[in-house]
PDB file of N, CA and C in Angstrom:
ATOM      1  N   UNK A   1      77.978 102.925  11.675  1.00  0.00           N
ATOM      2  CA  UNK A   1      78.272 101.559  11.895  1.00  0.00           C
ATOM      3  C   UNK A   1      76.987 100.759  12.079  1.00  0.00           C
ATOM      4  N   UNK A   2      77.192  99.684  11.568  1.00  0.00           N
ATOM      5  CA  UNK A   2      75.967  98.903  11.471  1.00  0.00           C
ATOM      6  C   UNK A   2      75.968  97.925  12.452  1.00  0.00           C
ATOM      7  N   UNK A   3      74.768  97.086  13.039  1.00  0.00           N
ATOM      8  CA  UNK A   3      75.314  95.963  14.148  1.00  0.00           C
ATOM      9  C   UNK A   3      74.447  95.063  13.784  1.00  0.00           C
ATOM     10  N   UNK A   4      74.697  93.833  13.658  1.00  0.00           N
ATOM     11  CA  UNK A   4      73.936  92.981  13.146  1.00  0.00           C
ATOM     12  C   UNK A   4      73.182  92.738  14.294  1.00  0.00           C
ATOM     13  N   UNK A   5      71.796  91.768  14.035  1.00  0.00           N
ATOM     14  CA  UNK A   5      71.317  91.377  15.279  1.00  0.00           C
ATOM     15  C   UNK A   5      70.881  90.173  14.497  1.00  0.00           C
ATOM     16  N   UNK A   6      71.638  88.952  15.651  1.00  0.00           N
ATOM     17  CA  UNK A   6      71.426  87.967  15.471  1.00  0.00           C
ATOM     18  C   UNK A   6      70.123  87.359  16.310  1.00  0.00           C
ATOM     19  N   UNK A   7      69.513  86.408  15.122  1.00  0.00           N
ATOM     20  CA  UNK A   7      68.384  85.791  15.790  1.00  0.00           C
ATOM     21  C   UNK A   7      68.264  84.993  16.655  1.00  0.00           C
ATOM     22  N   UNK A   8      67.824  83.870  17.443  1.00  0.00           N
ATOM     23  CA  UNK A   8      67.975  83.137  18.415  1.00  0.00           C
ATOM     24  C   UNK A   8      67.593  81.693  17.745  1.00  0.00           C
ATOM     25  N   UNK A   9      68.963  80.740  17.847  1.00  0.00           N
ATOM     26  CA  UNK A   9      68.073  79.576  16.955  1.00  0.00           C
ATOM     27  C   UNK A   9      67.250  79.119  17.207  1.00  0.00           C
ATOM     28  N   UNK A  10      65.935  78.163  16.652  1.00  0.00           N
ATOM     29  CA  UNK A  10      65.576  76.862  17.429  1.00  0.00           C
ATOM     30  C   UNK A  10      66.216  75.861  17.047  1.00  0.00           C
ATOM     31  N   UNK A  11      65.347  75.038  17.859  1.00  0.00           N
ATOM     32  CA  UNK A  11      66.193  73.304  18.025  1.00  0.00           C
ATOM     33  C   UNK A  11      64.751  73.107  17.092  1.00  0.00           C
ATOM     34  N   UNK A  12      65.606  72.149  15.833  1.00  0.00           N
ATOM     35  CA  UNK A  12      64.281  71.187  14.905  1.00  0.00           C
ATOM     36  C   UNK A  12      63.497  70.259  15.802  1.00  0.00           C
ATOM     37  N   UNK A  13      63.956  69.802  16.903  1.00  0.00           N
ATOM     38  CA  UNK A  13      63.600  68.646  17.120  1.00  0.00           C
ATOM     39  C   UNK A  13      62.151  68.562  17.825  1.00  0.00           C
ATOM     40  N   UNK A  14      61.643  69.860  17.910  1.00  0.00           N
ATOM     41  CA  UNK A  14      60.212  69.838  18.363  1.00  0.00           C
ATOM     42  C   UNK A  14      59.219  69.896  17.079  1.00  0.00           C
ATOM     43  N   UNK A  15      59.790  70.286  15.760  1.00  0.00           N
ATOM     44  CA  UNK A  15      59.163  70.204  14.640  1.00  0.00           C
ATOM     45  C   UNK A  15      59.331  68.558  14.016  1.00  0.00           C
ATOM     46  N   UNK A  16      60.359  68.115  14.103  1.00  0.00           N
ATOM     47  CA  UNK A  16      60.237  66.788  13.675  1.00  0.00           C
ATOM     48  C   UNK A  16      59.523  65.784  14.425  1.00  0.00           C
ATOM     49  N   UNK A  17      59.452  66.060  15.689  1.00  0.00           N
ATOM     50  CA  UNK A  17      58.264  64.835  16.841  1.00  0.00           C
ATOM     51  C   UNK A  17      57.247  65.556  16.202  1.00  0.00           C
ATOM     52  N   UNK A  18      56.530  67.043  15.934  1.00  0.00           N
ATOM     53  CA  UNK A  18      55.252  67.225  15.646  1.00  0.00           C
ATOM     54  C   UNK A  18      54.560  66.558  14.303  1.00  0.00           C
ATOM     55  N   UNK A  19      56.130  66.727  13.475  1.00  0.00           N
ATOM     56  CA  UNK A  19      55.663  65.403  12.209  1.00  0.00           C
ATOM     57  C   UNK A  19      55.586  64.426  12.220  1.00  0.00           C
ATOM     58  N   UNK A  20      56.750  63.806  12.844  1.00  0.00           N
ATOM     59  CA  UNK A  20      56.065  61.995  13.025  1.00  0.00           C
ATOM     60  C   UNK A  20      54.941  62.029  13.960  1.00  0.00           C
ATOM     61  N   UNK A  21      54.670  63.048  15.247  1.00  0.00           N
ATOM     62  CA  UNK A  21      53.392  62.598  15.482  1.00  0.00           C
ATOM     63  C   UNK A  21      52.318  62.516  14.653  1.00  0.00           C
ATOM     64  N   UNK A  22      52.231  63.714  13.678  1.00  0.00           N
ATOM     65  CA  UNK A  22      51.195  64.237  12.831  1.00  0.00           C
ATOM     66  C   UNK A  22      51.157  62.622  11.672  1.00  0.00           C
ATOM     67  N   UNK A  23      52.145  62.234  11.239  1.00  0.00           N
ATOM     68  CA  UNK A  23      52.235  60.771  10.812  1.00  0.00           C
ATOM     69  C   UNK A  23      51.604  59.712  11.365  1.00  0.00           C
ATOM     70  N   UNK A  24      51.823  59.676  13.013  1.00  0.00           N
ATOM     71  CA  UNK A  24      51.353  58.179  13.203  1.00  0.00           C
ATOM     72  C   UNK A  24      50.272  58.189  13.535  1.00  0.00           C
ATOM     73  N   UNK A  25      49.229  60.028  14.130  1.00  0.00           N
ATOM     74  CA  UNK A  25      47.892  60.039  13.780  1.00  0.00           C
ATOM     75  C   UNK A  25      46.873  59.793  12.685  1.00  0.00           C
ATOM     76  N   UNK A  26      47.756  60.039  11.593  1.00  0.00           N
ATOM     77  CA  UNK A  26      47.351  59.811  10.128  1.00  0.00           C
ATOM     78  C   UNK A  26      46.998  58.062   9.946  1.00  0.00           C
ATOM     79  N   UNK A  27      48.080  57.547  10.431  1.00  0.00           N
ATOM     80  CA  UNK A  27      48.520  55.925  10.369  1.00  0.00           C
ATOM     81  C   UNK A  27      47.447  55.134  11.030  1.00  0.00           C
ATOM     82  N   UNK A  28      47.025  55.835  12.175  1.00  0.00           N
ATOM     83  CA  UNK A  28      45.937  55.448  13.032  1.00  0.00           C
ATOM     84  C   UNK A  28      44.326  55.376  12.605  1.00  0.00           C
ATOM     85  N   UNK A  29      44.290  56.819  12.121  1.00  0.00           N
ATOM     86  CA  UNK A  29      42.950  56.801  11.694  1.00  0.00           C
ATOM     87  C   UNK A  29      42.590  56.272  10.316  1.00  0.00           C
ATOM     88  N   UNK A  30      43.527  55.935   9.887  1.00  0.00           N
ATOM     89  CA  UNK A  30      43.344  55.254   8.591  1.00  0.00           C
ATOM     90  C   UNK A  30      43.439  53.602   8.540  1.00  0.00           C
ATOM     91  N   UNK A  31      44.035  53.440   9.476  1.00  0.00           N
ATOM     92  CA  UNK A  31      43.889  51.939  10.339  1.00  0.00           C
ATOM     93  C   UNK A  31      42.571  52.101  10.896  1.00  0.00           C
ATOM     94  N   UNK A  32      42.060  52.488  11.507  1.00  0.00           N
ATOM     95  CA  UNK A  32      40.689  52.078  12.189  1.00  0.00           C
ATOM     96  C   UNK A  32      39.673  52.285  11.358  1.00  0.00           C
ATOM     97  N   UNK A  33      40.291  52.869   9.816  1.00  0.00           N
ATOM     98  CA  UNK A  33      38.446  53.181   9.264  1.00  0.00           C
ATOM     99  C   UNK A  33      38.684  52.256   7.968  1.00  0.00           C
ATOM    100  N   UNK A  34      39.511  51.421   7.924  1.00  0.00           N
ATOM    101  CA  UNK A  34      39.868  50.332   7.107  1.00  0.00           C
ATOM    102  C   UNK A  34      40.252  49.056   7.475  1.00  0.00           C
ATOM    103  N   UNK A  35      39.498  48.886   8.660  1.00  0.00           N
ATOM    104  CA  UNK A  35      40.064  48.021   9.563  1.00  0.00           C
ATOM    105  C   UNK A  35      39.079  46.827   8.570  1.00  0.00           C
ATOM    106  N   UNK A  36      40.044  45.099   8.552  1.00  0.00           N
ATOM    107  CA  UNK A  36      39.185  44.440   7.794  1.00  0.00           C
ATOM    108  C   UNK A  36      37.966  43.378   8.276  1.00  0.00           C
ATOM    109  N   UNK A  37      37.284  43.524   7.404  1.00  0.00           N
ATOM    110  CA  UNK A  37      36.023  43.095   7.844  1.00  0.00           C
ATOM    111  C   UNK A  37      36.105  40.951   8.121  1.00  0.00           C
ATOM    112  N   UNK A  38      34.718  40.824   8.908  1.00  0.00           N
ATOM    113  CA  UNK A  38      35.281  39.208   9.483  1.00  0.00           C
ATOM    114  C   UNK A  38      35.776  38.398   8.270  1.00  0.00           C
ATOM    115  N   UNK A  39      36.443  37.906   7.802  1.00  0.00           N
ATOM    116  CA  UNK A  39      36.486  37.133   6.725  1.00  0.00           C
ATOM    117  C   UNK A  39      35.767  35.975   6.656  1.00  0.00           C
ATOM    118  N   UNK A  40      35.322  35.770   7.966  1.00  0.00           N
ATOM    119  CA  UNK A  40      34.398  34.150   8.464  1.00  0.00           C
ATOM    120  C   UNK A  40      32.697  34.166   7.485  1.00  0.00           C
ATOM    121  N   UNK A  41      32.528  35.879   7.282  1.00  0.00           N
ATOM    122  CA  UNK A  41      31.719  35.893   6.269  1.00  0.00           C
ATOM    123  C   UNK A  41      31.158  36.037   5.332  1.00  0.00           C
ATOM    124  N   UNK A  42      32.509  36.433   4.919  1.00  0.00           N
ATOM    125  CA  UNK A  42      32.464  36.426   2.880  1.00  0.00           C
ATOM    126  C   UNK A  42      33.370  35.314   2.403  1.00  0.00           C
ATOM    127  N   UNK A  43      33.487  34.104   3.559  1.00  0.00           N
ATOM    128  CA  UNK A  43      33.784  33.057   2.897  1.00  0.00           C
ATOM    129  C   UNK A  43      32.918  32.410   1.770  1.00  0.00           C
ATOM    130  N   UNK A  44      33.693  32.326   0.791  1.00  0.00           N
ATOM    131  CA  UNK A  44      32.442  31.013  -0.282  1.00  0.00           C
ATOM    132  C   UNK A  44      31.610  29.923   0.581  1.00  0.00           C
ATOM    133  N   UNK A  45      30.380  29.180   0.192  1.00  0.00           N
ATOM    134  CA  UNK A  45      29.737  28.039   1.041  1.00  0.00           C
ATOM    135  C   UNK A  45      30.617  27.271   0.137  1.00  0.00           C
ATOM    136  N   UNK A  46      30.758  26.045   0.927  1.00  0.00           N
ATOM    137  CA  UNK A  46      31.432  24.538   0.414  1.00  0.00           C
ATOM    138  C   UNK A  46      30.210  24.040  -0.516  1.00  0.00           C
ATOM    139  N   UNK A  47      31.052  24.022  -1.574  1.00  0.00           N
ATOM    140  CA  UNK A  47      30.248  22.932  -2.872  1.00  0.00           C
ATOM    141  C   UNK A  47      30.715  21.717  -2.965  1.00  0.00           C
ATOM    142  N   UNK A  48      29.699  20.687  -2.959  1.00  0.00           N
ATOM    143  CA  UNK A  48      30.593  19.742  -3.524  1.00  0.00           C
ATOM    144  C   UNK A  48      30.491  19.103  -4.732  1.00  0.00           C
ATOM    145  N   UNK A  49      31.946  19.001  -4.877  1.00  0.00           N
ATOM    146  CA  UNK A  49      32.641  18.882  -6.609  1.00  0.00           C
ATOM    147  C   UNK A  49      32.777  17.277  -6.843  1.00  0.00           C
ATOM    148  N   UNK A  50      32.183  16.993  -7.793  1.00  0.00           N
ATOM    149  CA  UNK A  50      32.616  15.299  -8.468  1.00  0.00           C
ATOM    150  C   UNK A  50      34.309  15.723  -8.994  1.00  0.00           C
ATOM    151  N   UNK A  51      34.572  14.468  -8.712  1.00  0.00           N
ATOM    152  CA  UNK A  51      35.974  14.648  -9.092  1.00  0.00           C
ATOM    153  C   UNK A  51      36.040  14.054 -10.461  1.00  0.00           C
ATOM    154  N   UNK A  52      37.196  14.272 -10.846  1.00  0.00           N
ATOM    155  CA  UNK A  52      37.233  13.843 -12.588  1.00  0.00           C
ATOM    156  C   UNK A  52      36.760  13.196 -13.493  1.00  0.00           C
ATOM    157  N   UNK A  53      36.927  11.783 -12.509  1.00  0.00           N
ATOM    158  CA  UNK A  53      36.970  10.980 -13.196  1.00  0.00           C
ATOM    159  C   UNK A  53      35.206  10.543 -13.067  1.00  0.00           C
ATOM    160  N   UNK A  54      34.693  11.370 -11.758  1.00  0.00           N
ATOM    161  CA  UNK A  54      32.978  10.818 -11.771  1.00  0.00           C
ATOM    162  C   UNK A  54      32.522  11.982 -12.976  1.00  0.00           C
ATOM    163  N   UNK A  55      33.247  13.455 -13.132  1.00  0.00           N
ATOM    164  CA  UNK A  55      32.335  14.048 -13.896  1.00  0.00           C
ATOM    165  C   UNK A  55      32.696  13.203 -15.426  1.00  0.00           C
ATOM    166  N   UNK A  56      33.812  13.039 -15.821  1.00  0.00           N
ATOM    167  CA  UNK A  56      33.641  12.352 -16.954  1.00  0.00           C
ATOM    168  C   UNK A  56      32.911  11.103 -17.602  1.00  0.00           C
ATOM    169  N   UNK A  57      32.582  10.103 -16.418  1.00  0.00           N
ATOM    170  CA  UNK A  57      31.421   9.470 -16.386  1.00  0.00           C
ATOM    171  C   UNK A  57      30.560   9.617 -16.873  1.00  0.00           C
ATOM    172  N   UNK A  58      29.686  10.932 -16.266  1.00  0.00           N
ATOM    173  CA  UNK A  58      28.636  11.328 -16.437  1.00  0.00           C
ATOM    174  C   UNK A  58      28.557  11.988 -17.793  1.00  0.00           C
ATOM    175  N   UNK A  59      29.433  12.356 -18.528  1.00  0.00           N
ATOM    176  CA  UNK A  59      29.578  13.091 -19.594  1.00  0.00           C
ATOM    177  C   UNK A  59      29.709  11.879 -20.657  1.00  0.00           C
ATOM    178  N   UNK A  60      29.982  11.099 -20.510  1.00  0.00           N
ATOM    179  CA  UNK A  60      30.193   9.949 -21.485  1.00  0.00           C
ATOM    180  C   UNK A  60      28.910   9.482 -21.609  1.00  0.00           C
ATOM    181  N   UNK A  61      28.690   9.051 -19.911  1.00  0.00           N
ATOM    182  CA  UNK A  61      26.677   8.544 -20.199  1.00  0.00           C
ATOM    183  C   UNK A  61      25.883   9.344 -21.003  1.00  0.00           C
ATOM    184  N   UNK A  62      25.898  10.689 -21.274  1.00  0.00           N
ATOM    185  CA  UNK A  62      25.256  11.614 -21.955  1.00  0.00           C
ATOM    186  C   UNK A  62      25.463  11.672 -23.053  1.00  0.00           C
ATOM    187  N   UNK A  63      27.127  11.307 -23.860  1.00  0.00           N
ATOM    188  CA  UNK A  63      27.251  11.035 -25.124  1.00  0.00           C
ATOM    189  C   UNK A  63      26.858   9.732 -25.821  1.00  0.00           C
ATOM    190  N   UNK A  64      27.103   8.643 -24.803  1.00  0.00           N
ATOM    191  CA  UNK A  64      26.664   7.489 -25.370  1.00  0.00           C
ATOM    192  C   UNK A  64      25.438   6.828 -25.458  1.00  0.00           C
ATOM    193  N   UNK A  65      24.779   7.253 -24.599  1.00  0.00           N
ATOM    194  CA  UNK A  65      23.767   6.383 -23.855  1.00  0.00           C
ATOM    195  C   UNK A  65      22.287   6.757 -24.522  1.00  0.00           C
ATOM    196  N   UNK A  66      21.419   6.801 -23.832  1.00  0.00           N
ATOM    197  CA  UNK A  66      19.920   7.058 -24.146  1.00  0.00           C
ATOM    198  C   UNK A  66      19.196   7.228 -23.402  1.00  0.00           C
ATOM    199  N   UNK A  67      18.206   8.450 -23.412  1.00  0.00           N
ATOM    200  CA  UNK A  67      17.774   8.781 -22.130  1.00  0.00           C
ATOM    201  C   UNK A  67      16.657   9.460 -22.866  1.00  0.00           C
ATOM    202  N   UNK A  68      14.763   9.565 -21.893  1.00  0.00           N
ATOM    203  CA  UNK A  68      13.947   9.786 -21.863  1.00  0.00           C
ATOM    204  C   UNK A  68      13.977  11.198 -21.763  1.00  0.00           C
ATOM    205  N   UNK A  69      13.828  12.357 -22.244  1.00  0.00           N
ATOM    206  CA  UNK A  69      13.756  13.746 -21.763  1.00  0.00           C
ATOM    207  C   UNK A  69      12.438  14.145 -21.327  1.00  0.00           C
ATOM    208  N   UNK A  70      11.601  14.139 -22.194  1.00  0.00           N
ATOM    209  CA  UNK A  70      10.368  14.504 -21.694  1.00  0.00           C
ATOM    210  C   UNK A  70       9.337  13.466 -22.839  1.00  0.00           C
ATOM    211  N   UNK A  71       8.614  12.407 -22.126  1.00  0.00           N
ATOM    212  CA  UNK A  71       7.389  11.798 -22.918  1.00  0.00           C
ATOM    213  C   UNK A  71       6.313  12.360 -23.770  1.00  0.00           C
ATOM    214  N   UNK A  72       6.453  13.131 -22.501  1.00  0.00           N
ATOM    215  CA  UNK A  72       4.631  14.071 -23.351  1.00  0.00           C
ATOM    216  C   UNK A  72       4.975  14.698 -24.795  1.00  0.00           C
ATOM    217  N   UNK A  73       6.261  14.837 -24.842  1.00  0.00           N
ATOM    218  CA  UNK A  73       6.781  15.681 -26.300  1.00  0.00           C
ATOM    219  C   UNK A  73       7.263  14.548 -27.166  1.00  0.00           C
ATOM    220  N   UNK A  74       7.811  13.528 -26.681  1.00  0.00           N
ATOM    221  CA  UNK A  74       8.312  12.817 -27.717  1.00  0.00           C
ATOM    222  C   UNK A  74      10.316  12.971 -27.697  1.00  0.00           C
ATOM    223  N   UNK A  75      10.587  13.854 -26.487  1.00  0.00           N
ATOM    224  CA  UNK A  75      11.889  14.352 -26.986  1.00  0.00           C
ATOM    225  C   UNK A  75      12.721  12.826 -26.091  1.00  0.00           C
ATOM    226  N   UNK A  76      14.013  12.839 -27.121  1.00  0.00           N
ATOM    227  CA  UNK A  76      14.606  11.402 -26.308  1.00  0.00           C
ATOM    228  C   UNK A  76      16.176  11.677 -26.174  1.00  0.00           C
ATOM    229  N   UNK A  77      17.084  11.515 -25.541  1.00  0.00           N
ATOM    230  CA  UNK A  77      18.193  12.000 -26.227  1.00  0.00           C
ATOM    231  C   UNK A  77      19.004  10.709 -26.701  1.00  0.00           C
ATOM    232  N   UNK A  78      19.695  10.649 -27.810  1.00  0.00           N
ATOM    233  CA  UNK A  78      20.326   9.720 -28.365  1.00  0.00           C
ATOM    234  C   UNK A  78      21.677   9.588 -28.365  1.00  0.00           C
ATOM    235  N   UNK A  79      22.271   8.696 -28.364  1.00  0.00           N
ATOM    236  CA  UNK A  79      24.223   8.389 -28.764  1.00  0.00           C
ATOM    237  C   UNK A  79      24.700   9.508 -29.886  1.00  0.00           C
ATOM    238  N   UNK A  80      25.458   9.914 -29.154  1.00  0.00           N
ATOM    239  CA  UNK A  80      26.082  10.751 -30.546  1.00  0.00           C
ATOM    240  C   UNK A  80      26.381  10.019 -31.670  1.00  0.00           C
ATOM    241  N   UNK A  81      26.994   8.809 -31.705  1.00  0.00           N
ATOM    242  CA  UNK A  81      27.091   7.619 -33.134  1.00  0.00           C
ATOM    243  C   UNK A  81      25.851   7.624 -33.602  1.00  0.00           C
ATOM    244  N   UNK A  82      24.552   7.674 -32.644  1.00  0.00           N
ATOM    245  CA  UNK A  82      22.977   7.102 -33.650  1.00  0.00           C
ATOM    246  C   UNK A  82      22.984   8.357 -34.237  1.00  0.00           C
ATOM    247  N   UNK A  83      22.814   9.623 -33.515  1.00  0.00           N
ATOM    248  CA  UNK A  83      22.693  10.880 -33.890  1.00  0.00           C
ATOM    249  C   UNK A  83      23.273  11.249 -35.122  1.00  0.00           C
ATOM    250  N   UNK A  84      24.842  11.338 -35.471  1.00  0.00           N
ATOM    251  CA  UNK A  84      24.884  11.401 -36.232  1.00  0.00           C
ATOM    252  C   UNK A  84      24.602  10.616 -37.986  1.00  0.00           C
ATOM    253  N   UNK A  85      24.967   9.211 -37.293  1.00  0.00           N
ATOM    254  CA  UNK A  85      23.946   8.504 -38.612  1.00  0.00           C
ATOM    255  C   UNK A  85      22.612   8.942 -38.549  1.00  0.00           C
ATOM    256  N   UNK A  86      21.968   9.720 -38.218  1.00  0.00           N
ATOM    257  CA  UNK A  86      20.276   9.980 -38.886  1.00  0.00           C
ATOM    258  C   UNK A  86      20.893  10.851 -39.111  1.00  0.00           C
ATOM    259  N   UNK A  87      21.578  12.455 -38.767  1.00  0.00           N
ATOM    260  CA  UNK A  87      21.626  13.033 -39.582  1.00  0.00           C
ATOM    261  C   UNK A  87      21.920  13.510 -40.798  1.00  0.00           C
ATOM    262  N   UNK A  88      23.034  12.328 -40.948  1.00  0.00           N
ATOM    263  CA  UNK A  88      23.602  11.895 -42.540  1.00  0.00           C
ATOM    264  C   UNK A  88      22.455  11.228 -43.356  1.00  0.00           C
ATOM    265  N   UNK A  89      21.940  10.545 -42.518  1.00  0.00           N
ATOM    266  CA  UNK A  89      20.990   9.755 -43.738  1.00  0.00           C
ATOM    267  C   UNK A  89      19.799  10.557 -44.017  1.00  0.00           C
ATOM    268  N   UNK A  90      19.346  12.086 -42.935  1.00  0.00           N
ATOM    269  CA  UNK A  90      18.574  12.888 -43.342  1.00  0.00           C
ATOM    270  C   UNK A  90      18.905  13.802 -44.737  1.00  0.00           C
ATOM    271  N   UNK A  91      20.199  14.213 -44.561  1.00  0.00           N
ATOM    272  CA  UNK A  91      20.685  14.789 -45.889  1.00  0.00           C
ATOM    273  C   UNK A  91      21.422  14.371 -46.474  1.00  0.00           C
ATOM    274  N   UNK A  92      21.328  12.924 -46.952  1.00  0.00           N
ATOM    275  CA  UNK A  92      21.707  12.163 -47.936  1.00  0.00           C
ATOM    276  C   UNK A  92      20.761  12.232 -49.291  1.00  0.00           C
ATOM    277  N   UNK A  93      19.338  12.439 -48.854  1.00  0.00           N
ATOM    278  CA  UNK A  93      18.358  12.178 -50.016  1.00  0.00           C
ATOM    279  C   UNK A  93      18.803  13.707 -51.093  1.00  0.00           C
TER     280      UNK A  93
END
Protein backbone atom coordinates (compact mmCIF):
# COMPACT_ATOMS: atom_id res chain seq x y z
CA UNK A 1 0.00 0.00 0.00
CA UNK A 2 1.11 3.23 -0.95
CA UNK A 3 0.49 6.60 1.18
CA UNK A 4 0.64 9.66 -0.36
CA UNK A 5 2.37 12.49 1.38
CA UNK A 6 0.95 15.57 1.00
CA UNK A 7 2.90 18.77 0.84
CA UNK A 8 2.17 21.78 2.97
CA UNK A 9 0.75 24.73 0.94
CA UNK A 10 1.98 28.23 0.86
CA UNK A 11 0.02 31.32 0.88
CA UNK A 12 1.06 33.46 -2.62
CA UNK A 13 0.64 36.40 -0.89
CA UNK A 14 4.18 36.83 0.41
CA UNK A 15 5.40 36.28 -3.24
CA UNK A 16 3.12 38.80 -4.72
CA UNK A 17 4.09 41.87 -2.00
CA UNK A 18 7.83 40.66 -2.89
CA UNK A 19 6.84 41.58 -6.56
CA UNK A 20 5.13 44.65 -6.31
CA UNK A 21 7.76 45.55 -3.89
CA UNK A 22 10.49 44.46 -6.31
CA UNK A 23 8.26 46.87 -8.84
CA UNK A 24 7.99 49.96 -6.95
CA UNK A 25 11.89 49.71 -6.20
CA UNK A 26 12.41 49.51 -9.86
CA UNK A 27 9.82 52.62 -10.22
CA UNK A 28 11.93 54.50 -7.78
CA UNK A 29 15.25 54.20 -8.98
CA UNK A 30 14.38 54.93 -12.28
CA UNK A 31 12.55 58.02 -11.09
CA UNK A 32 15.49 59.44 -9.37
CA UNK A 33 18.08 58.81 -12.15
CA UNK A 34 15.73 60.49 -14.70
CA UNK A 35 14.58 62.92 -12.65
CA UNK A 36 14.06 66.21 -15.03
CA UNK A 37 16.45 68.66 -15.32
CA UNK A 38 15.58 72.75 -14.38
CA UNK A 39 13.75 73.70 -17.40
CA UNK A 40 14.47 77.50 -16.26
CA UNK A 41 17.68 76.59 -18.23
CA UNK A 42 17.30 75.25 -21.46
CA UNK A 43 14.78 77.80 -21.95
CA UNK A 44 15.32 79.63 -25.47
CA UNK A 45 16.63 83.60 -24.77
CA UNK A 46 13.73 86.01 -25.91
CA UNK A 47 14.30 87.38 -29.45
CA UNK A 48 12.77 90.03 -30.62
CA UNK A 49 10.64 89.50 -33.72
CA UNK A 50 9.33 92.44 -36.15
CA UNK A 51 6.00 91.63 -36.75
CA UNK A 52 4.64 91.29 -40.28
CA UNK A 53 3.79 93.89 -41.36
CA UNK A 54 7.36 95.81 -40.14
CA UNK A 55 9.27 92.78 -41.72
CA UNK A 56 7.50 93.30 -44.96
CA UNK A 57 8.42 96.86 -44.97
CA UNK A 58 11.70 96.24 -44.81
CA UNK A 59 11.61 93.75 -47.60
CA UNK A 60 9.89 96.04 -49.96
CA UNK A 61 12.55 98.89 -49.06
CA UNK A 62 15.10 96.36 -50.33
CA UNK A 63 13.13 95.58 -53.47
CA UNK A 64 12.31 98.99 -54.33
CA UNK A 65 14.50 101.36 -53.13
CA UNK A 66 18.32 102.19 -53.45
CA UNK A 67 20.90 101.79 -51.26
CA UNK A 68 24.81 102.40 -50.97
CA UNK A 69 26.51 98.90 -50.22
CA UNK A 70 29.93 99.53 -50.15
CA UNK A 71 31.66 102.93 -51.92
CA UNK A 72 35.10 101.86 -52.08
CA UNK A 73 33.83 99.08 -54.63
CA UNK A 74 31.35 100.84 -56.45
CA UNK A 75 28.63 98.19 -55.34
CA UNK A 76 24.96 99.93 -55.06
CA UNK A 77 21.88 98.02 -54.74
CA UNK A 78 19.10 98.91 -57.15
CA UNK A 79 15.00 98.54 -57.62
CA UNK A 80 14.26 95.38 -58.91
CA UNK A 81 12.19 97.40 -61.94
CA UNK A 82 15.80 99.37 -62.69
CA UNK A 83 17.53 96.01 -62.31
CA UNK A 84 15.78 94.30 -64.45
CA UNK A 85 15.60 96.89 -67.31
CA UNK A 86 19.56 96.92 -67.47
CA UNK A 87 19.52 93.51 -67.60
CA UNK A 88 17.35 93.29 -70.63
CA UNK A 89 18.96 96.03 -72.26
CA UNK A 90 22.39 94.19 -71.44
CA UNK A 91 21.26 91.22 -73.56
CA UNK A 92 19.36 92.87 -75.97
CA UNK A 93 22.52 93.80 -78.15
Amino acid sequence: MRETVQTPTRSSFPTIVAILGAFLIFYVIINLSYESPDTSALAEPEIERPSLAEHEAVQSDKLTGYSVIDAASGKVRLSIDRAKSLVVSENAD
